[in-house]
N, C-alpha and C. Protein backbone atom coordinates (compact mmCIF):
# COMPACT_ATOMS: atom_id res chain seq x y z
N UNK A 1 -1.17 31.04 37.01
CA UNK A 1 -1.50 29.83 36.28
C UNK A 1 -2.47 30.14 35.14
N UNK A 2 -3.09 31.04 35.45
CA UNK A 2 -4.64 31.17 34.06
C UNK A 2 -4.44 31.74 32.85
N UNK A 3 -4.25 30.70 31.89
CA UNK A 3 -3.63 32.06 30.60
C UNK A 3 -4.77 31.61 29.60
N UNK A 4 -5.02 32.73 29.02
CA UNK A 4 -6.49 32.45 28.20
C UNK A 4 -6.65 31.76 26.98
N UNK A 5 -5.39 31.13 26.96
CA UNK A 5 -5.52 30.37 25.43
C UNK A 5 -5.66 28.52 25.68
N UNK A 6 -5.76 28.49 27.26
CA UNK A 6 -5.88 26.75 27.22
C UNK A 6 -6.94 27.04 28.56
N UNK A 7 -7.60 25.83 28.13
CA UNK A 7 -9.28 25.64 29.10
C UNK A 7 -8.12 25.65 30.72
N UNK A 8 -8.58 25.62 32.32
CA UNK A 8 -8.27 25.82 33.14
C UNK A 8 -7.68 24.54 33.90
N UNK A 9 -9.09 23.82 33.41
CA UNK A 9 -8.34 22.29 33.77
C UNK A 9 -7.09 21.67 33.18
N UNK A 10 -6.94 22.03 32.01
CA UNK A 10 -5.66 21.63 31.34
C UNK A 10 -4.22 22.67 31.84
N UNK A 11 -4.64 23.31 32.08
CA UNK A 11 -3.72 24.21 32.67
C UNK A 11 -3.53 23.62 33.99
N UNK A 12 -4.40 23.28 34.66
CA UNK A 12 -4.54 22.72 35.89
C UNK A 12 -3.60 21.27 36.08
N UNK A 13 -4.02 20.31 35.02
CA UNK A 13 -3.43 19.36 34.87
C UNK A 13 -1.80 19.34 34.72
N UNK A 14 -1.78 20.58 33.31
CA UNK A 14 -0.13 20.75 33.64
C UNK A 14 0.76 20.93 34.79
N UNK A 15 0.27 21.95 35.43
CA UNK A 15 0.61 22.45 37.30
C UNK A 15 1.23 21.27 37.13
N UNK A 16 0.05 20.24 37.76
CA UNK A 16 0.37 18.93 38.77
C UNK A 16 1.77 18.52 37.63
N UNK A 17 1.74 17.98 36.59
CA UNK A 17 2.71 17.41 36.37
C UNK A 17 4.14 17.86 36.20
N UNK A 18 3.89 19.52 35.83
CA UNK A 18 5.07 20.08 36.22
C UNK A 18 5.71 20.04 37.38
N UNK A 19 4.39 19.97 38.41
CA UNK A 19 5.40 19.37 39.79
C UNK A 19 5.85 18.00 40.26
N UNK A 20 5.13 17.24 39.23
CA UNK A 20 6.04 16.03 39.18
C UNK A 20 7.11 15.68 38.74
N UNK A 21 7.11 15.87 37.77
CA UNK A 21 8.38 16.16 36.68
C UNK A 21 9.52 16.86 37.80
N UNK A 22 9.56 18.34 38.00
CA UNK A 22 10.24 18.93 39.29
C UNK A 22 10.11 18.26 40.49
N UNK A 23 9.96 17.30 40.61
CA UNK A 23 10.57 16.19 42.55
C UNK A 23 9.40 17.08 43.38
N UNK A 24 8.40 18.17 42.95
CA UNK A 24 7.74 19.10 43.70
C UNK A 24 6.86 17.76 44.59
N UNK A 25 6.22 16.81 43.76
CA UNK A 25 4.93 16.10 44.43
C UNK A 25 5.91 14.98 44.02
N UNK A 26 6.57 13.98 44.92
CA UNK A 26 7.13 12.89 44.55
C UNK A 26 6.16 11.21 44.12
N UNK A 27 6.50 10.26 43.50
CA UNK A 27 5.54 9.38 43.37
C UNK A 27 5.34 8.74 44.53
N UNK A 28 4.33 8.38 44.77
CA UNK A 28 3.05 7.50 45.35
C UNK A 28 3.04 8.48 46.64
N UNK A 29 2.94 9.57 46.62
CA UNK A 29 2.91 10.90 47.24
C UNK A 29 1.04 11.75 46.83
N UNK A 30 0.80 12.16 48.20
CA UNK A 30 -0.94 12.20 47.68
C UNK A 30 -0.68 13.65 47.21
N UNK A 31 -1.60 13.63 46.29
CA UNK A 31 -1.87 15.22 45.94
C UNK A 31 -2.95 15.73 46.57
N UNK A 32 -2.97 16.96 46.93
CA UNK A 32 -4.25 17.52 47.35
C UNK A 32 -5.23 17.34 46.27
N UNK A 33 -6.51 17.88 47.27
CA UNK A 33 -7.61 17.44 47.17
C UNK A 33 -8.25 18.42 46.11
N UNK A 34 -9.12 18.38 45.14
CA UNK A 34 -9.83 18.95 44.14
C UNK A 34 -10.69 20.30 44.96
N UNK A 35 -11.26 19.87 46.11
CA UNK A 35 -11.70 21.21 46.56
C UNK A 35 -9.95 22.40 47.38
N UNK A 36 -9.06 21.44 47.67
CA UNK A 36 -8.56 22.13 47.71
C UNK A 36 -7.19 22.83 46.93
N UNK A 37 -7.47 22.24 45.40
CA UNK A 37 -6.82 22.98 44.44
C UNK A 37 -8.19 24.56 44.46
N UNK A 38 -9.16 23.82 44.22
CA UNK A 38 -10.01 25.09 44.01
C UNK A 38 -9.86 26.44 44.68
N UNK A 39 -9.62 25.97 45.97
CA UNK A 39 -9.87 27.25 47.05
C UNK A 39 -8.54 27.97 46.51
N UNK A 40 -7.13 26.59 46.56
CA UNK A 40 -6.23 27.51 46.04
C UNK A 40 -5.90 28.61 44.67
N UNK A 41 -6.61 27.71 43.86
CA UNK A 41 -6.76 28.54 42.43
C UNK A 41 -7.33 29.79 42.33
N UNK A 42 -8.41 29.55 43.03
CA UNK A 42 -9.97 30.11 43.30
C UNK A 42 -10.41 29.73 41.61
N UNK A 43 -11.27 28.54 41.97
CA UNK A 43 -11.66 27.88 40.76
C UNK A 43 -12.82 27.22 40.93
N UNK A 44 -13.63 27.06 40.21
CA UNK A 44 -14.29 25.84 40.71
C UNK A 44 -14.21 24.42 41.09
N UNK A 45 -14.70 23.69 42.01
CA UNK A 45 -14.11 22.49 42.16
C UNK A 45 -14.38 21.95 41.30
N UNK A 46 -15.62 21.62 40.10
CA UNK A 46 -15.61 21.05 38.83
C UNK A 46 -14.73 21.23 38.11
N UNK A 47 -14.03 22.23 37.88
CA UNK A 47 -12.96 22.65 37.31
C UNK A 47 -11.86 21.92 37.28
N UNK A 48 -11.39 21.83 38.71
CA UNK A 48 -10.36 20.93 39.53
C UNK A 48 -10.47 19.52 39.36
N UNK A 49 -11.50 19.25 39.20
CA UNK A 49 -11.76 17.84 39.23
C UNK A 49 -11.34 17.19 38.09
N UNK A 50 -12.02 17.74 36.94
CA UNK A 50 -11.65 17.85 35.78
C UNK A 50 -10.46 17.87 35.34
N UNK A 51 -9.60 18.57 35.53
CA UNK A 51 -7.78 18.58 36.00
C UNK A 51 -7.33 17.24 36.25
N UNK A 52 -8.11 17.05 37.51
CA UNK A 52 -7.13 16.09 38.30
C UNK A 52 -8.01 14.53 37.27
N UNK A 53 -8.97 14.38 37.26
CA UNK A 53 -9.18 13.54 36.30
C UNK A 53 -9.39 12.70 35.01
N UNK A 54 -8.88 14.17 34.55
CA UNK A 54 -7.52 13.79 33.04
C UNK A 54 -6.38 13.14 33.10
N UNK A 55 -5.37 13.55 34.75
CA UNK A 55 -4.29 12.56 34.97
C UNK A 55 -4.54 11.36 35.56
N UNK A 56 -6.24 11.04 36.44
CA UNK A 56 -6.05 9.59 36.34
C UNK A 56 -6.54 8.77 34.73
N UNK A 57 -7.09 9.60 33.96
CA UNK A 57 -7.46 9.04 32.81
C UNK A 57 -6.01 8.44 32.02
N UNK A 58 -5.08 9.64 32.54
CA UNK A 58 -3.32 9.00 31.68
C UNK A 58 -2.75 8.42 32.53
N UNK A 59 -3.23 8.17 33.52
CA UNK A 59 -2.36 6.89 34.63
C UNK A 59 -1.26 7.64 35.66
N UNK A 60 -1.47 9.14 35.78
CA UNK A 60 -0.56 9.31 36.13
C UNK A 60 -0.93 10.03 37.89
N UNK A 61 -2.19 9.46 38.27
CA UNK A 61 -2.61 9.58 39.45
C UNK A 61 -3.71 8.33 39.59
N UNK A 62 -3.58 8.54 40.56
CA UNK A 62 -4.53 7.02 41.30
C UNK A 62 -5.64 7.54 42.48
N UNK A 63 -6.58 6.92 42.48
CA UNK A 63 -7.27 7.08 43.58
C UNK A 63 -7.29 6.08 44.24
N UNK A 64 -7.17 6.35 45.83
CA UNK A 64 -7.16 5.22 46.78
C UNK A 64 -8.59 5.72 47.46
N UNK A 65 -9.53 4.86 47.02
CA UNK A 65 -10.86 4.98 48.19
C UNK A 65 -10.96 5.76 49.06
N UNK A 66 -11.58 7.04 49.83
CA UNK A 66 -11.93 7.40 50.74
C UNK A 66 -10.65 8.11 51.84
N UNK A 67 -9.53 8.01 50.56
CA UNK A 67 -8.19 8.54 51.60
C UNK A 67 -7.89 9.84 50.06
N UNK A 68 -8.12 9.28 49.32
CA UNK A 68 -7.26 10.41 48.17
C UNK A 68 -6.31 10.30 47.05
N UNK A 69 -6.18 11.10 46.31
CA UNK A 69 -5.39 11.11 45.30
C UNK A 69 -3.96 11.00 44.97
N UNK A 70 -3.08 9.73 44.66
CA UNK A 70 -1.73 9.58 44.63
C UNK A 70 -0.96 9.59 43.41
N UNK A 71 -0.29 10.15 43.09
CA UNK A 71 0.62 9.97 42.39
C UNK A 71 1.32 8.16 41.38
N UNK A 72 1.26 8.00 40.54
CA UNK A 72 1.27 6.65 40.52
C UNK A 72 3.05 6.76 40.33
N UNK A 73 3.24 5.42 40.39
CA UNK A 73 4.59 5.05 40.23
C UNK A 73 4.82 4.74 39.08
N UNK A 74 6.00 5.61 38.68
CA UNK A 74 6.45 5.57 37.19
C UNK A 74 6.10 6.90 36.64
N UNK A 75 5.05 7.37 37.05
CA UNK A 75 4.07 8.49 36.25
C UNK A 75 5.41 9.84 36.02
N UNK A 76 6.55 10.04 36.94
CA UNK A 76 7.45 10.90 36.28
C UNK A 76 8.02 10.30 35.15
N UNK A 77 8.71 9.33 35.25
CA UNK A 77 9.52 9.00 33.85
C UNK A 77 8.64 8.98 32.75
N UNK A 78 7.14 9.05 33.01
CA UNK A 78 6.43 8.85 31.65
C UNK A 78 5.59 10.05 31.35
N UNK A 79 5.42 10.77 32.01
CA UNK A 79 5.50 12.64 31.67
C UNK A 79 6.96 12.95 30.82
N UNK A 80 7.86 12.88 31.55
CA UNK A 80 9.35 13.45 31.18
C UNK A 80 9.36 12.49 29.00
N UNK A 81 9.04 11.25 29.25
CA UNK A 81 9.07 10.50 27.75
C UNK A 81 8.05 11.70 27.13
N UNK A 82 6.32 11.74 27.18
CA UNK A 82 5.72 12.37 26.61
C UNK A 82 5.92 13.56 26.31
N UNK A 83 6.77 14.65 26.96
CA UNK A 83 6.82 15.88 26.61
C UNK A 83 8.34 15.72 25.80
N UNK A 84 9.25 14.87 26.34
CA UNK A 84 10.43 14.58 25.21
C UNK A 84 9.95 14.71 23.87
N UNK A 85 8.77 13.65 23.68
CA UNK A 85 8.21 13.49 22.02
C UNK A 85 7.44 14.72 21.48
N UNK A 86 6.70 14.89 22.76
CA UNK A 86 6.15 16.26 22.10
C UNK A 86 7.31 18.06 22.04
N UNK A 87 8.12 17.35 22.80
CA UNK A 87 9.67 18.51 22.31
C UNK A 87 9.53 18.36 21.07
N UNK A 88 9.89 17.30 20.41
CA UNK A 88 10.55 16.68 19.48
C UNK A 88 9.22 17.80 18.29
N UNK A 89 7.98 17.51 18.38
CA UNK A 89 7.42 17.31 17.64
C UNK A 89 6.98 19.39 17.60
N UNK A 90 6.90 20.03 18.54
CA UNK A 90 6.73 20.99 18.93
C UNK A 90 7.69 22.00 18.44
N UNK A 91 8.68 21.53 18.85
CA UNK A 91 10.19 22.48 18.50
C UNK A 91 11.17 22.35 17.63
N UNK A 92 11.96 21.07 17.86
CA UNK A 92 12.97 20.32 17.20
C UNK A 92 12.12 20.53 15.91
N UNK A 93 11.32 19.55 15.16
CA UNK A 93 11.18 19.24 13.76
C UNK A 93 11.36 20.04 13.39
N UNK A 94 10.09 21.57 13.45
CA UNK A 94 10.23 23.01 12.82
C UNK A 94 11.38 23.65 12.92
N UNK A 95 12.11 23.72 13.86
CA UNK A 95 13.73 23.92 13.77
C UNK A 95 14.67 23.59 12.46
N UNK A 96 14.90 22.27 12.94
CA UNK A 96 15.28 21.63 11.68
C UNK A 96 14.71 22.27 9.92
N UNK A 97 13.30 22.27 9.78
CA UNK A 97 13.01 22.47 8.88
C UNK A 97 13.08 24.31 8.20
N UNK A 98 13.31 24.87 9.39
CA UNK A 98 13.26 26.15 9.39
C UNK A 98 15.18 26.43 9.05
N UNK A 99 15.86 25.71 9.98
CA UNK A 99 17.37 25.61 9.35
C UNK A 99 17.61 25.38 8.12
N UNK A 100 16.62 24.13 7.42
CA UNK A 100 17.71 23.75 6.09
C UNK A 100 16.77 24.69 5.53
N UNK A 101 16.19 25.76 5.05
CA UNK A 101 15.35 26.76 4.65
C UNK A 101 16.30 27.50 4.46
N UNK A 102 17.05 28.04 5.65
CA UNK A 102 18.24 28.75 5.66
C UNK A 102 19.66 28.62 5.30
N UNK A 103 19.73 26.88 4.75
CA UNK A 103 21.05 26.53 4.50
C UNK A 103 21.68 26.16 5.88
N UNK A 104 21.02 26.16 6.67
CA UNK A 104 22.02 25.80 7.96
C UNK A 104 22.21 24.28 8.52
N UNK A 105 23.70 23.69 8.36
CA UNK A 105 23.79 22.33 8.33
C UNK A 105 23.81 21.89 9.90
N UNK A 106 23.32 20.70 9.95
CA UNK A 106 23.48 20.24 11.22
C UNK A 106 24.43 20.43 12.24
N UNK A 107 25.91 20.25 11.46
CA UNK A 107 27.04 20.67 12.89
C UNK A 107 26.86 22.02 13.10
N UNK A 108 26.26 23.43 12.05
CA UNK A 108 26.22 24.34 11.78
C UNK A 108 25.20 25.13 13.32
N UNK A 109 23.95 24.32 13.32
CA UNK A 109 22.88 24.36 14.20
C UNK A 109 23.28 23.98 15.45
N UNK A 110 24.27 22.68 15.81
CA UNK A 110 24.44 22.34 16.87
C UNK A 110 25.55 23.44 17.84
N UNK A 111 26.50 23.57 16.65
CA UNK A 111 27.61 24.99 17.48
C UNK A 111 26.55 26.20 18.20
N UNK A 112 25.63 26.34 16.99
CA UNK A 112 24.59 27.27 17.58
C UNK A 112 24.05 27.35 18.90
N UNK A 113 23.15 26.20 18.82
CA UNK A 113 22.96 25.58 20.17
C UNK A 113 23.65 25.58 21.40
N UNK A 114 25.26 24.83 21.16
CA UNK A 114 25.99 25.25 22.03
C UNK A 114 26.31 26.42 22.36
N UNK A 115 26.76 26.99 21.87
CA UNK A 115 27.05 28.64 22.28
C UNK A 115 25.87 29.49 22.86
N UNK A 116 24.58 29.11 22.56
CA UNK A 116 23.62 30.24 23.35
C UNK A 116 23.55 30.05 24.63
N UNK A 117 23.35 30.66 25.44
CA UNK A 117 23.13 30.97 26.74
C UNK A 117 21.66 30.48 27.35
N UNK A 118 22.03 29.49 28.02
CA UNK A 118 20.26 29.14 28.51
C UNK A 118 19.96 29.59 29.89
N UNK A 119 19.06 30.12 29.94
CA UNK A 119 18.27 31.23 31.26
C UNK A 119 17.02 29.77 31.48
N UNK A 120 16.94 29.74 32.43
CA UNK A 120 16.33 29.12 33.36
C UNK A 120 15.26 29.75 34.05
């Protein structure tokens, strides 16, 4: 998980939603606990906390009083929208703009597309 170009918690934060997104942590499903992302990370629990309380800041975890951290409902379909746009905005545009650079027309790009081989 630790790659040195994004702070830990944000890295942290991604985890969780990558496993939402992947059916890994389903909604209104608890996530573990901040000390015990830590132990698992080996992180600090400030660290963790921090993580996990960026996704209740985007709605996409809940705290229930004195029992723990859940998953909210909806919170996949609205990860899966946000990283759609940020596809869009990340990859796609510069694509595009990097194609007609090259002369390469849209049906031109899409055959492309089709034909490559996607590894998983």
């Amino acid at each position: 998980m630790i790659d040195d170009g994004k702070p830990i918690f944000v890295q942290l934060a991604e985890q969780i939603e990558n496993d939402i997104i992947d059916g890994v942590i389903e909604e209104e499903s608890q996530i573990p606990s901040t000390n015990e992302f830590a132990a698992f990370y080996r992180i600090n629990p400030a660290t963790a906390g921090r993580g996990v309380n960026r996704l209740v800041e985007d709605g996409v975890v809940y705290k229930k009083r004195g029992i723990g951290m859940f998953v909210a409902q909806g919170a996949r379909e609205r990860l899966i929208a946000q990283r759609r746009e940020g596809f869009r905005e990340e990859y796609l545009r510069p694509l595009l703009r990097e194609a007609a650079k090259l002369g390469i027309d849209p049906k031109q790009l899409s055959d492309m597309i089709r034909t490559e081989e996607v590894t998983a």
